[in-house]
Protein backbone atom coordinates (compact mmCIF):
# COMPACT_ATOMS: atom_id res chain seq x y z
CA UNK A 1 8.06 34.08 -9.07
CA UNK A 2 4.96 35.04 -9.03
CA UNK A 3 4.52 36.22 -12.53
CA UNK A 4 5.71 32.95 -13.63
CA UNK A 5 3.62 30.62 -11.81
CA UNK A 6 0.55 32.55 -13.65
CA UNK A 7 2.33 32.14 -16.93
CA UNK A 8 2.85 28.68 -16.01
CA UNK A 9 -1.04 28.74 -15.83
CA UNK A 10 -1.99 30.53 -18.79
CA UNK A 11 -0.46 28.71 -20.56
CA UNK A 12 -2.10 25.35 -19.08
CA UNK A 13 -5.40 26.92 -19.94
CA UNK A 14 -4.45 27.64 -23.31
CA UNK A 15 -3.88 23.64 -23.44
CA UNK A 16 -6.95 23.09 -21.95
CA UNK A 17 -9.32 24.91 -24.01
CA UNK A 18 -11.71 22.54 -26.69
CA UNK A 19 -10.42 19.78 -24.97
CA UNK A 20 -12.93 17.64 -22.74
CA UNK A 21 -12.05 19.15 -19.44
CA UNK A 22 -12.89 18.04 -15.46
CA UNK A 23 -13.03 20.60 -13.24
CA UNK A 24 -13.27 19.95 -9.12
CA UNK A 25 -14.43 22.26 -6.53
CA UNK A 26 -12.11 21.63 -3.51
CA UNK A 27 -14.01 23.17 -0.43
CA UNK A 28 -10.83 21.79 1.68
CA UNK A 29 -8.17 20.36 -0.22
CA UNK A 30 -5.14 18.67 2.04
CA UNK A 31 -1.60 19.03 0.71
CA UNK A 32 0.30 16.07 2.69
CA UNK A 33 3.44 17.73 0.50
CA UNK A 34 3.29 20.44 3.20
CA UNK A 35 1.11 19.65 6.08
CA UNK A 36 -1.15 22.40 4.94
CA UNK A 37 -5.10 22.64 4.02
CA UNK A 38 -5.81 24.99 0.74
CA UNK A 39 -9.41 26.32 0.79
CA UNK A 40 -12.32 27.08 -2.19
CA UNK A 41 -9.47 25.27 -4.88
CA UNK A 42 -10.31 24.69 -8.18
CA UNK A 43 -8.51 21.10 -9.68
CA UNK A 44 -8.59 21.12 -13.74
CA UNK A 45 -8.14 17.30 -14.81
CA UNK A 46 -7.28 16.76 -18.82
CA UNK A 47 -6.06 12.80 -19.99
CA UNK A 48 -6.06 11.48 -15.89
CA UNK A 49 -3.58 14.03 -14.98
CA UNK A 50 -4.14 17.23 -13.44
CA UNK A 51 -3.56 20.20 -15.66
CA UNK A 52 -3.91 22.54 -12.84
CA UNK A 53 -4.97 23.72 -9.28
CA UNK A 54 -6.02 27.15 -8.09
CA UNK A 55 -7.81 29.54 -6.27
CA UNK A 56 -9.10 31.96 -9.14
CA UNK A 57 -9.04 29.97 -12.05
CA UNK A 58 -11.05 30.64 -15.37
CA UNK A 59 -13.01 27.69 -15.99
CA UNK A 60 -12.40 26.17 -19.95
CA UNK A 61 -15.82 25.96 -22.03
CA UNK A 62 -17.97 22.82 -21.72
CA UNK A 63 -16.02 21.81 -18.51
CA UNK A 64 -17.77 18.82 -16.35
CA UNK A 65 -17.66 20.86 -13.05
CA UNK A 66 -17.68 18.33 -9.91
CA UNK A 67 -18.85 20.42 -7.00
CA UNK A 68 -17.06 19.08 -4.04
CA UNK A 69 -17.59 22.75 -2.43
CA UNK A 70 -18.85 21.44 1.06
CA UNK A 71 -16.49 18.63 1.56
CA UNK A 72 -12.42 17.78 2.53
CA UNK A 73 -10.44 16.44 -0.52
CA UNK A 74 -7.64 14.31 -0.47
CA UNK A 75 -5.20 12.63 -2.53
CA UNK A 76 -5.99 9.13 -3.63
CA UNK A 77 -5.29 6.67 -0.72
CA UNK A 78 -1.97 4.17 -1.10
CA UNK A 79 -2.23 0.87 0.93
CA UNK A 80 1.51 -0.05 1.03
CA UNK A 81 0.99 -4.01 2.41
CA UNK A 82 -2.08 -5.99 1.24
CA UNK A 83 -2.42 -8.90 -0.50
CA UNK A 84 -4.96 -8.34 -2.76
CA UNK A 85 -4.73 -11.46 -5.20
CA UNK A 86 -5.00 -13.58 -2.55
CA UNK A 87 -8.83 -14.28 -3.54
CA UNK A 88 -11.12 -15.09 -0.91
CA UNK A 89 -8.80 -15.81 2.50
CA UNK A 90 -10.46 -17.36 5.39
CA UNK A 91 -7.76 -17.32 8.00
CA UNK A 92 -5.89 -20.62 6.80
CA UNK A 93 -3.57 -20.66 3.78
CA UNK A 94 -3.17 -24.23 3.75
CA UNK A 95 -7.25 -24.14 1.51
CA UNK A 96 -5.30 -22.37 -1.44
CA UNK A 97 -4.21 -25.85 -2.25
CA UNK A 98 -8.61 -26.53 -2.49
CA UNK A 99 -8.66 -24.24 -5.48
CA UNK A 100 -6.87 -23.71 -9.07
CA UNK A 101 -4.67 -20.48 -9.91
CA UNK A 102 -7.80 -19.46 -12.13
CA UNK A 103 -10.18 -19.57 -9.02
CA UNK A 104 -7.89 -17.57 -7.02
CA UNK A 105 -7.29 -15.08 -9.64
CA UNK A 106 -11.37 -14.40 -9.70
CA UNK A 107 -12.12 -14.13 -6.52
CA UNK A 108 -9.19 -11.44 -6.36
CA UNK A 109 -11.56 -9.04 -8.64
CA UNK A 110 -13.79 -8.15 -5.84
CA UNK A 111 -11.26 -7.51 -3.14
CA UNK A 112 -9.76 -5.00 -6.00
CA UNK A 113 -13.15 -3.55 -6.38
CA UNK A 114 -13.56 -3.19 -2.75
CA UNK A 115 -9.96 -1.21 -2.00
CA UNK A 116 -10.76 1.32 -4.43
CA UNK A 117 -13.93 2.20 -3.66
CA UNK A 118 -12.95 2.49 0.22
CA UNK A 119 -10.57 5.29 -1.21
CA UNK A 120 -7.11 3.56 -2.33
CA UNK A 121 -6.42 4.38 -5.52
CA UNK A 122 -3.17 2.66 -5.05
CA UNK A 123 -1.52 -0.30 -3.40
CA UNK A 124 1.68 -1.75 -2.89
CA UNK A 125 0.85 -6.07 -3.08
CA UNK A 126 3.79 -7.28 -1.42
CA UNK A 127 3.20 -11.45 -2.35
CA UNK A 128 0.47 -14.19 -3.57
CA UNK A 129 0.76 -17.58 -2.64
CA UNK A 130 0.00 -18.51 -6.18
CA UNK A 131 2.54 -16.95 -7.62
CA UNK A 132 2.13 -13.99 -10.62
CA UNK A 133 -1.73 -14.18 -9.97
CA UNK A 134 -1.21 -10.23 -8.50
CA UNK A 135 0.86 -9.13 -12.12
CA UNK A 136 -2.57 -10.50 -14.04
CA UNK A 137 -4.98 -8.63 -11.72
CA UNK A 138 -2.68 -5.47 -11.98
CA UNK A 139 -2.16 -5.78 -15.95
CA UNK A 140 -6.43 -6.37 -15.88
CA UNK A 141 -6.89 -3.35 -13.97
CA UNK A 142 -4.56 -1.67 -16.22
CA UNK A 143 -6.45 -2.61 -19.84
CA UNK A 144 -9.69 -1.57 -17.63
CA UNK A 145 -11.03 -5.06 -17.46
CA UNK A 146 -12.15 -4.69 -13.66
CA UNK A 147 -12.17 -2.20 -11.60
CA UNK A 148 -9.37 -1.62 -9.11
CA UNK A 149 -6.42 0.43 -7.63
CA UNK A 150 -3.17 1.00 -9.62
CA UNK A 151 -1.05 -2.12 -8.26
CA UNK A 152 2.41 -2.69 -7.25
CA UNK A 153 3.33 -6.15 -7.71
CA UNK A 154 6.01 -8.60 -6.26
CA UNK A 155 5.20 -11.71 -7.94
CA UNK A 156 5.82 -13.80 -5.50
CA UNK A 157 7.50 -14.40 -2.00
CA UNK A 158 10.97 -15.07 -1.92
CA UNK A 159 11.88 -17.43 1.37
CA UNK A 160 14.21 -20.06 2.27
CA UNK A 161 12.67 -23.71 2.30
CA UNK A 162 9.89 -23.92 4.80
CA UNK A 163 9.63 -20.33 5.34
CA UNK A 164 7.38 -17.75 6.41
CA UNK A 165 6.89 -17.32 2.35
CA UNK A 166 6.09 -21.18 1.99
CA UNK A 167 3.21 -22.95 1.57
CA UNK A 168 3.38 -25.06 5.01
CA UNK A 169 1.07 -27.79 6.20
CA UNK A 170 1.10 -30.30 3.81
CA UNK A 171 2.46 -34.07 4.18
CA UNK A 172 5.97 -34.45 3.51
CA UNK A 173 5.59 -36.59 0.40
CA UNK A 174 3.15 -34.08 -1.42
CA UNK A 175 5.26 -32.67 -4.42
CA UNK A 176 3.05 -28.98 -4.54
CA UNK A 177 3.10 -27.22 -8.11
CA UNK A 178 5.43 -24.64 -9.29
CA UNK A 179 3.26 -21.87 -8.42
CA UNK A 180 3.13 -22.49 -5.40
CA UNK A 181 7.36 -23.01 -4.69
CA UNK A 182 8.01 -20.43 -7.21
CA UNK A 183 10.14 -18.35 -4.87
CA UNK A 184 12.32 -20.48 -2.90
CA UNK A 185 15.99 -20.18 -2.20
CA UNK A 186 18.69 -20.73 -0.04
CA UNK A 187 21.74 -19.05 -0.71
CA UNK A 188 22.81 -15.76 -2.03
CA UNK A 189 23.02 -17.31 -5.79
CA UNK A 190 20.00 -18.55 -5.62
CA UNK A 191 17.83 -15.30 -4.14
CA UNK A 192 20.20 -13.34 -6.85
CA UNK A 193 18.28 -16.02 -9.36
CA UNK A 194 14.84 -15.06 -8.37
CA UNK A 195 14.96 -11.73 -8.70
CA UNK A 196 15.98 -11.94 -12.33
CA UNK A 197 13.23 -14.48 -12.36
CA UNK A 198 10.53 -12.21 -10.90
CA UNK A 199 12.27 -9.18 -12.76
CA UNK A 200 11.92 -11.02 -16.29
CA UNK A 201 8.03 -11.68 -15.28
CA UNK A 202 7.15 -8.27 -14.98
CA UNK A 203 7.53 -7.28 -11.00
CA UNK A 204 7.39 -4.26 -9.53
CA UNK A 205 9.28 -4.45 -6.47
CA UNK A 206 10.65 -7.64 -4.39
CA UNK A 207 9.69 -9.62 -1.01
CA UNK A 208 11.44 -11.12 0.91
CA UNK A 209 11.25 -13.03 4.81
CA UNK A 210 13.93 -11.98 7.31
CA UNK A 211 11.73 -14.02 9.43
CA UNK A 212 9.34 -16.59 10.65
CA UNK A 213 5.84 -15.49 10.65
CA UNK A 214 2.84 -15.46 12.36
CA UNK A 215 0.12 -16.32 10.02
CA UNK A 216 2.06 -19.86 8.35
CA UNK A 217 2.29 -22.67 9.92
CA UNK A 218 5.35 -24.50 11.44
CA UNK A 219 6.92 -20.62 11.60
CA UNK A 220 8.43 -18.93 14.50
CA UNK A 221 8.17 -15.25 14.60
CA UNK A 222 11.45 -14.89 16.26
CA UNK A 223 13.37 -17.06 13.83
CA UNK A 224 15.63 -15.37 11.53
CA UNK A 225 15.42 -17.01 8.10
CA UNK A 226 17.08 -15.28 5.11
CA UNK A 227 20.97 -14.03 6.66
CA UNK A 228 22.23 -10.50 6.31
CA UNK A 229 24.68 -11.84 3.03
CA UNK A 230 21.37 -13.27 1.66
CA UNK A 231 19.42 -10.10 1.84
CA UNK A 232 21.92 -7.75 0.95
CA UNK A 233 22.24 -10.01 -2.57
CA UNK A 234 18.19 -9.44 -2.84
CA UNK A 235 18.75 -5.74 -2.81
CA UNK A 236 22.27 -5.82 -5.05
CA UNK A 237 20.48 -7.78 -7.73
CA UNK A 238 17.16 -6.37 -7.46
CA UNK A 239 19.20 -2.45 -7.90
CA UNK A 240 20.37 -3.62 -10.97
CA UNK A 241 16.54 -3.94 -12.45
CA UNK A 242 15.50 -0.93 -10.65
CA UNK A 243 13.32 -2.37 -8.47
CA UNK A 244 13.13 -1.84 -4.25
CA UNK A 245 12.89 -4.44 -2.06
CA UNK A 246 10.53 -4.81 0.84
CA UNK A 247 11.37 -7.45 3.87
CA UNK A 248 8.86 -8.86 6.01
CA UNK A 249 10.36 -9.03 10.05
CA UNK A 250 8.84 -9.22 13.12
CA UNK A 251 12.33 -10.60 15.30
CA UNK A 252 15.06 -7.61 16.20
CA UNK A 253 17.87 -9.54 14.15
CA UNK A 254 15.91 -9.88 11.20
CA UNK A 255 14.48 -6.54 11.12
CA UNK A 256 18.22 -4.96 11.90
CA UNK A 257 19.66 -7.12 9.18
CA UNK A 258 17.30 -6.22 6.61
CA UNK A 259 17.78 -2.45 7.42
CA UNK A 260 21.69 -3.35 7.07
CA UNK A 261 21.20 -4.90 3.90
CA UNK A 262 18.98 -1.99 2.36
CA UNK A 263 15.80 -3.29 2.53
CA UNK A 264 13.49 0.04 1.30
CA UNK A 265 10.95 -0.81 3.77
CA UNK A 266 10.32 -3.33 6.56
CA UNK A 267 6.81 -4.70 7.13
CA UNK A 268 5.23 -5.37 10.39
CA UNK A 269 8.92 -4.44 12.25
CA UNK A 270 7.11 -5.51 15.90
CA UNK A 271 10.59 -5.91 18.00
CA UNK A 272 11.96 -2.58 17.71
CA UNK A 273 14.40 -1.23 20.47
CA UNK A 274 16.46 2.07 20.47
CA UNK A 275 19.09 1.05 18.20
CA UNK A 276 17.43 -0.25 15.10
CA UNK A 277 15.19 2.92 15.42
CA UNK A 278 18.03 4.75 14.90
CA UNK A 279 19.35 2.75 12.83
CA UNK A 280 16.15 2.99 10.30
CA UNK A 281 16.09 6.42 10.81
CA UNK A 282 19.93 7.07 9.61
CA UNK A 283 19.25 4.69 6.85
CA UNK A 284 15.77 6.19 5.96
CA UNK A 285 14.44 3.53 5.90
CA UNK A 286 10.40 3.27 5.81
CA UNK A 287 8.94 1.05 8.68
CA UNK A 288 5.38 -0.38 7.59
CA UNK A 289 3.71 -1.39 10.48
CA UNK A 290 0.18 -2.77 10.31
CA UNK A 291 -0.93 -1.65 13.60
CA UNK A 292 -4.78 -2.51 13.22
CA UNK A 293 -4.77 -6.03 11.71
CA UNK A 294 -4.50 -7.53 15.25
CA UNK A 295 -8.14 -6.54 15.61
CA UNK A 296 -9.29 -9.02 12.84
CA UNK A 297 -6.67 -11.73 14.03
CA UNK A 298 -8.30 -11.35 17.86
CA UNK A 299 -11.62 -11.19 16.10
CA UNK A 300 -11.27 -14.28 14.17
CA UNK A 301 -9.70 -16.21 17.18
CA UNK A 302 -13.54 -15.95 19.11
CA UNK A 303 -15.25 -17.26 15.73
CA UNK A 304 -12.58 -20.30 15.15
CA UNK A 305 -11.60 -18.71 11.97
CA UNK A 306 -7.71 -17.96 13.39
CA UNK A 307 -5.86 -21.30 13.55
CA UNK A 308 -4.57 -22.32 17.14
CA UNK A 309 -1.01 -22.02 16.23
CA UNK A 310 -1.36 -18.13 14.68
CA UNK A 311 -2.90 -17.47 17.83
CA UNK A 312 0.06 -18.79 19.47
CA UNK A 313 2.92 -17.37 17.41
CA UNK A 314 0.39 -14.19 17.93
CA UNK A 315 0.85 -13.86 21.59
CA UNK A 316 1.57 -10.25 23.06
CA UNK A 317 3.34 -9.40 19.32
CA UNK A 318 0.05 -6.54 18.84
CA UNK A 319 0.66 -4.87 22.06
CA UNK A 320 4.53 -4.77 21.15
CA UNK A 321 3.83 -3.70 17.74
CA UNK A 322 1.74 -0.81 18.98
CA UNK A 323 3.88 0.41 21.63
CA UNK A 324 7.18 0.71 19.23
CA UNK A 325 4.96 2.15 16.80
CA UNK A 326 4.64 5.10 19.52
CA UNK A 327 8.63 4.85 19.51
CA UNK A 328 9.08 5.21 15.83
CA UNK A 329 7.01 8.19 15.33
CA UNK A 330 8.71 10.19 18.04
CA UNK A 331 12.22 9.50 16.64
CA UNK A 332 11.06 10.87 13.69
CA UNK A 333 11.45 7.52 11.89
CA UNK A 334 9.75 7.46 7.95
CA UNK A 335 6.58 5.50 8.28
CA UNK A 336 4.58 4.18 5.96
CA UNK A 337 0.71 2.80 6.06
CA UNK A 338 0.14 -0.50 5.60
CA UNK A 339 -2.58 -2.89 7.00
CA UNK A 340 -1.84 -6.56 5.58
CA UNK A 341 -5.19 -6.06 4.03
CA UNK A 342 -6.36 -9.90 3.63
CA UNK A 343 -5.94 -10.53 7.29
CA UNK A 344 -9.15 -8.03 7.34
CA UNK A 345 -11.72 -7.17 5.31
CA UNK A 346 -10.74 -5.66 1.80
CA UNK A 347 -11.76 -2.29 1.66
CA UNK A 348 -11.55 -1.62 5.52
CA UNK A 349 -8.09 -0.65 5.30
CA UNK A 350 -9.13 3.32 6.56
CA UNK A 351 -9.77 1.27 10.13
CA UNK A 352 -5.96 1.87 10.84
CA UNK A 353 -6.24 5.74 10.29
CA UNK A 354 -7.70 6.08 13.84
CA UNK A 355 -5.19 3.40 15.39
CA UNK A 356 -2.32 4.90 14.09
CA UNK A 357 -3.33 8.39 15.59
CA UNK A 358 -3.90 6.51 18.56
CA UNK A 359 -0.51 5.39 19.45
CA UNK A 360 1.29 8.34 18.74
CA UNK A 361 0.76 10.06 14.90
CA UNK A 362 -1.33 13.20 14.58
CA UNK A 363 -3.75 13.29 12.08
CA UNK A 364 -2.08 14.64 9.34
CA UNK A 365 1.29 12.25 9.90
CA UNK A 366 -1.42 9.13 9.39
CA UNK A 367 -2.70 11.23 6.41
CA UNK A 368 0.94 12.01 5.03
CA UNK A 369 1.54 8.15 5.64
CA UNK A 370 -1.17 7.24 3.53
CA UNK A 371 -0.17 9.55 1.03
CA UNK A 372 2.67 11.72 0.05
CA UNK A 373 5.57 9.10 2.18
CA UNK A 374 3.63 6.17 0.48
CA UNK A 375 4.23 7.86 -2.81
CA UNK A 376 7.85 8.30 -2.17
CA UNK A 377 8.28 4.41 -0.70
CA UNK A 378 7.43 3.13 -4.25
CA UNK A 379 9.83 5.85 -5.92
CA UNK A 380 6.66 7.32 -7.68
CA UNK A 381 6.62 10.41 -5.68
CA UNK A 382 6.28 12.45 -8.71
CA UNK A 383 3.26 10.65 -10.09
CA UNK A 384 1.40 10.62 -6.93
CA UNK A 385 0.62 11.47 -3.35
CA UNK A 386 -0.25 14.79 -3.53
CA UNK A 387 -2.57 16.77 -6.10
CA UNK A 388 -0.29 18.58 -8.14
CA UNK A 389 0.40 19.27 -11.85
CA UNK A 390 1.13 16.22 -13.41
CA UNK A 391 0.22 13.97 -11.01
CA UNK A 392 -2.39 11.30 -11.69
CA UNK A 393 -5.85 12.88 -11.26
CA UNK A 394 -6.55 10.51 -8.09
CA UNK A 395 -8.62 12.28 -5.53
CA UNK A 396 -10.95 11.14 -2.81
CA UNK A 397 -13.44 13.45 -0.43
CA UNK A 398 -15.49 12.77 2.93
CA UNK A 399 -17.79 15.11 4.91
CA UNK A 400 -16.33 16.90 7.75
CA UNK A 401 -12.05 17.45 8.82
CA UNK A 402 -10.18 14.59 8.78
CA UNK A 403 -7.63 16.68 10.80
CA UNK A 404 -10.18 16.88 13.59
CA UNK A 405 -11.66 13.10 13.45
CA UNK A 406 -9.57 11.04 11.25
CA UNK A 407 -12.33 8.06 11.35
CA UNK A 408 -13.88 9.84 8.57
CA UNK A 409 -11.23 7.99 6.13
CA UNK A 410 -13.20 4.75 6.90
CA UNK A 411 -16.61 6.49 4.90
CA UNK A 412 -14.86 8.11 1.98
CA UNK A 413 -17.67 9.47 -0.17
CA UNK A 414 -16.37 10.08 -3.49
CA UNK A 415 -12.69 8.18 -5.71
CA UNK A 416 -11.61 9.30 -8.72
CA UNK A 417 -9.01 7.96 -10.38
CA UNK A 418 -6.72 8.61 -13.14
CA UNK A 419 -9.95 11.82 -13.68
CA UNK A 420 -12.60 8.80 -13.73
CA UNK A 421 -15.29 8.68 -10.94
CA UNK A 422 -16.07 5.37 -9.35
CA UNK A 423 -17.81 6.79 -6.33
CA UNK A 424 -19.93 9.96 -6.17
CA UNK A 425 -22.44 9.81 -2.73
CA UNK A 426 -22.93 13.25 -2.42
CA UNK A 427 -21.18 15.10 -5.68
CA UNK A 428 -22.93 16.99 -7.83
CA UNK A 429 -21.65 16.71 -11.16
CA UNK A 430 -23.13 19.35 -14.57
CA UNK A 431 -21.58 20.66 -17.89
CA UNK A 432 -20.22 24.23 -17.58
C-alpha cells in the first residue's frame, strides 16, 4: 500500500512540474474525514484542485510557497442555510416589495463578499423572496464577476398559499408580481409542477415549508402546511432531476412528515422528541439547526428592528431549539451547520461554532458539521469538505487550535478558494 500511495505521488509531481504550482505549508492541518490533526503538511494546488498533500514532499520549480507554518488549516467553511440574495434585510420582509428585483440582486454582492471572507467558501441558499435572484448571484460568482462562495441555489420557496414561503402583509386586493408568487402550490400536481419549473431554471436543490414560520407574518410556527402526500411528491419529482430537497419545520408533525417523505435535510427542526430523533437518525437524515440566530432575533427585538408578531411566534422556540439540539447530538443524529445567515449579520456565521459546542458538540463535531457532513448533505462529498486530492483547493487558517477554543472560527485569517487567495492577514507568500 504503501509503495503505491508514493507512486500515486510521483507521479502527481511529474504532472506538476513547469506548470504554475501553489504550494501551502500546513503547520496544523484538520482532516474532519477522520477526526484527526496532520502536522508540518505540505498542500500542492495546480488548476483550483489539489494535486497533492504530504509530509515530505519535493517542492516543483518556481512554486508560490504560502507559509502557513505557524497556524491551524482547515477546509473551506460550508454554511448549509443562509439566504444570501436576500440583499440588504432589516428584520421585515414585507420592504422587499420597496425595491425592484435589480436592487435586491445588488445589494446581495456584498453579503457574498462578506461570507467568504469570514471563511465559507461554500453555501447552501435555501430561498429568495424574489425569486431566481440567488441562481444570478451564483452564475456571477461563477464567471468571477464578484467575489463570493460557491452557491447552492433553490430558486425559490415552494409553499402553499399564504405560507411560511409567501410574501405576507399586503392588502388583500394587491395582485404582487410573479417573482414574488413564483413558488406557490397546493396539491401534489402542482408542487410536482414547480420542481420541473425550478429544475428547468437552473436549481440546485429544492425548498420547501412543512410549516408556519416565525419570521412571516400571519404564520404559526406550529401549523403544518404542505401534507406528508405533498412532500413526498416534492422529493419523487425533484429525484427524477437529481436534485435533494430541504424542508423548513419547526412543529413535530411537520418535521416527522418531512423526514417520512425524504426530505435530505430539515432546517431549524425546534420540536424534536425521542421518536423523530430516531426516526432521523434511521433515515439519515441531516437536521440543520440554526442554534445561534436567536441571538440576533433577541437582539433586534431591544432596537425595534424584530416585528412584534416574530417576537411572538418567537416565544421560548430558542431555548427548545437548543435543548433538542443537545438531544440530537447524543443520539448520534447527522447534523449539519446552518445559521439562517440574513437573520444576522453576513459573514458572522462562525458565531454558531461556539454555540453549537455549547449545547452538546465537541469541537471537532461543530468542525466536521461545517465541513466534511456539509459536503456530503449537498452530495458533493467528493469535491469538498476535506483537503484531499481532487478536491477544490478551498482552505482557510486562524492562529491558535480550534480544537481547544473553537471561537477562533469567528477571526479566520486567511480563504482560498478554488487555489485563489482572497484573504492573507498573516501569510507570507514568495516564489520557490
Amino acid at each position: 500500500m504503501t509503495r503505491i500511495l508514493l507512486v500515486v505521488v510521483a507521479l502527481a509531481l511529474v504532472q506538476l512540474a513547469g506548470a504554475q504550482v501553489t504550494v501551502v505549508r500546513a503547520g496544523r492541518l484538520i482532516d474532519p474525514d477522520s477526526g484527526t490533526v496532520l502536522t508540518n503538511q505540505v498542500i500542492m494546488i495546480k488548476d483550483g484542485k489539489i494535486q497533492a498533500v504530504g509530509r515530505e514532499l519535493a517542492l516543483p520549480a518556481n512554486a508560490t510557497v504560502i507559509d502557513l507554518s505557524d497556524k491551524t488549516v482547515l477546509p473551506g467553511l460550508i454554511d448549509c442555510h443562509t439566504h444570501v440574495a436576500d440583499g440588504q434585510g432589516d428584520g421585515e420582509p414585507f420592504n422587499v416589495l420597496r425595491k425592484t428585483a435589480p436592487q435586491i440582486a445588488l445589494e446581495s454582492v456584498p453579503n457574498a463578499r462578506a461570507m467568504l471572507l469570514s471563511g465559507f467558501t461554500t453555501v447552501r441558499d435555501v430561498g429568495t423572496y424574489r425569486a431566481l435572484n440567488d441562481i444570478a448571484l451564483r452564475d456571477a460568482i461563477g464567471r468571477g464577476d464578484v467575489i463570493g462562495p460557491r452557491m447552492f441555489v433553490a430558486g425559490a420557496y415552494i409553499t402553499i398559499t399564504g405560507g411560511a414561503g409567501a410574501m405576507t402583509g399586503q392588502a388583500p386586493d394587491i395582485q404582487l408580481p410573479w417573482d414574488l408568487r413564483y413558488g406557490e402550490a397546493n396539491s401534489p400536481w402542482e408542487v410536482r409542477q414547480k420542481v420541473r419549473l425550478l429544475a428547468h431554471d437552473g436549481v440546485d436543490l429544492i425548498k420547501m415549508l412543512s410549516t408556519g414560520a416565525v419570521l412571516t407574518h400571519g404564520s404559526n410556527p406550529m401549523s403544518i402546511e404542505f401534507t406528508e402526500e405533498e412532500l413526498q411528491a416534492a422529493v419523487d419529482e425533484a429525484r427524477h432531476f437529481g436534485l435533494r430537497v430541504a424542508v423548513h419545520a419547526h412543529a413535530a408533525q411537520g418535521i416527522r412528515n418531512a423526514i417520512l417523505a425524504g426530505a435530505a435535510s430539515i432546517e431549524h427542526a425546534e420540536m424534536l422528541d425521542d421518536e423523530i430523533i430516531a426516526i432521523a437518525k434511521q433515515h439519515g437524515t441531516y437536521l440543520d439547526m440554526d442554534i445561534y440566530d436567536e441571538e440576533c432575533i433577541q437582539a433586534g427585538a431591544k432596537t425595534g428592528q424584530t416585528p412584534a408578531d416574530f417576537l411572538q411566534h418567537d416565544a421560548d422556540l430558542g431555548r427548545i431549539q437548543r435543548e433538542n439540539f443537545g438531544k440530537a447530538v447524543r443520539a448520534g443524529v447527522k447534523m449539519a451547520f446552518g445559521t439562517d445567515a440574513g437573520v444576522c449579520a453576513y459573514g458572522t456565521s462562525g458565531k454558531q461554532f461556539a454555540f453549537m459546542v455549547k449545547y452538546g458538540m465537541t469541537p471537532m463535531q461543530a468542525i466536521q458539521a461545517a465541513t466534511s457532513n456539509a459536503a456530503d448533505l449537498l452530495g458533493h462529498a467528493n469535491e469538498m469538505g476535506s483537503i484531499k486530492v481532487g478536491k477544490y483547493a478551498d482552505l482557510i487558517a486562524v492562529s491558535g487550535d480550534p480544537l481547544k477554543d473553537v471561537s477562533l472560527l469567528e477571526r479566520v485569517e486567511f480563504v482560498m478558494k478554488d487555489g485563489k487567495v482572497y484573504k492573507s492577514a498573516g501569510a507570507a507568500v514568495c516564489a520557490q
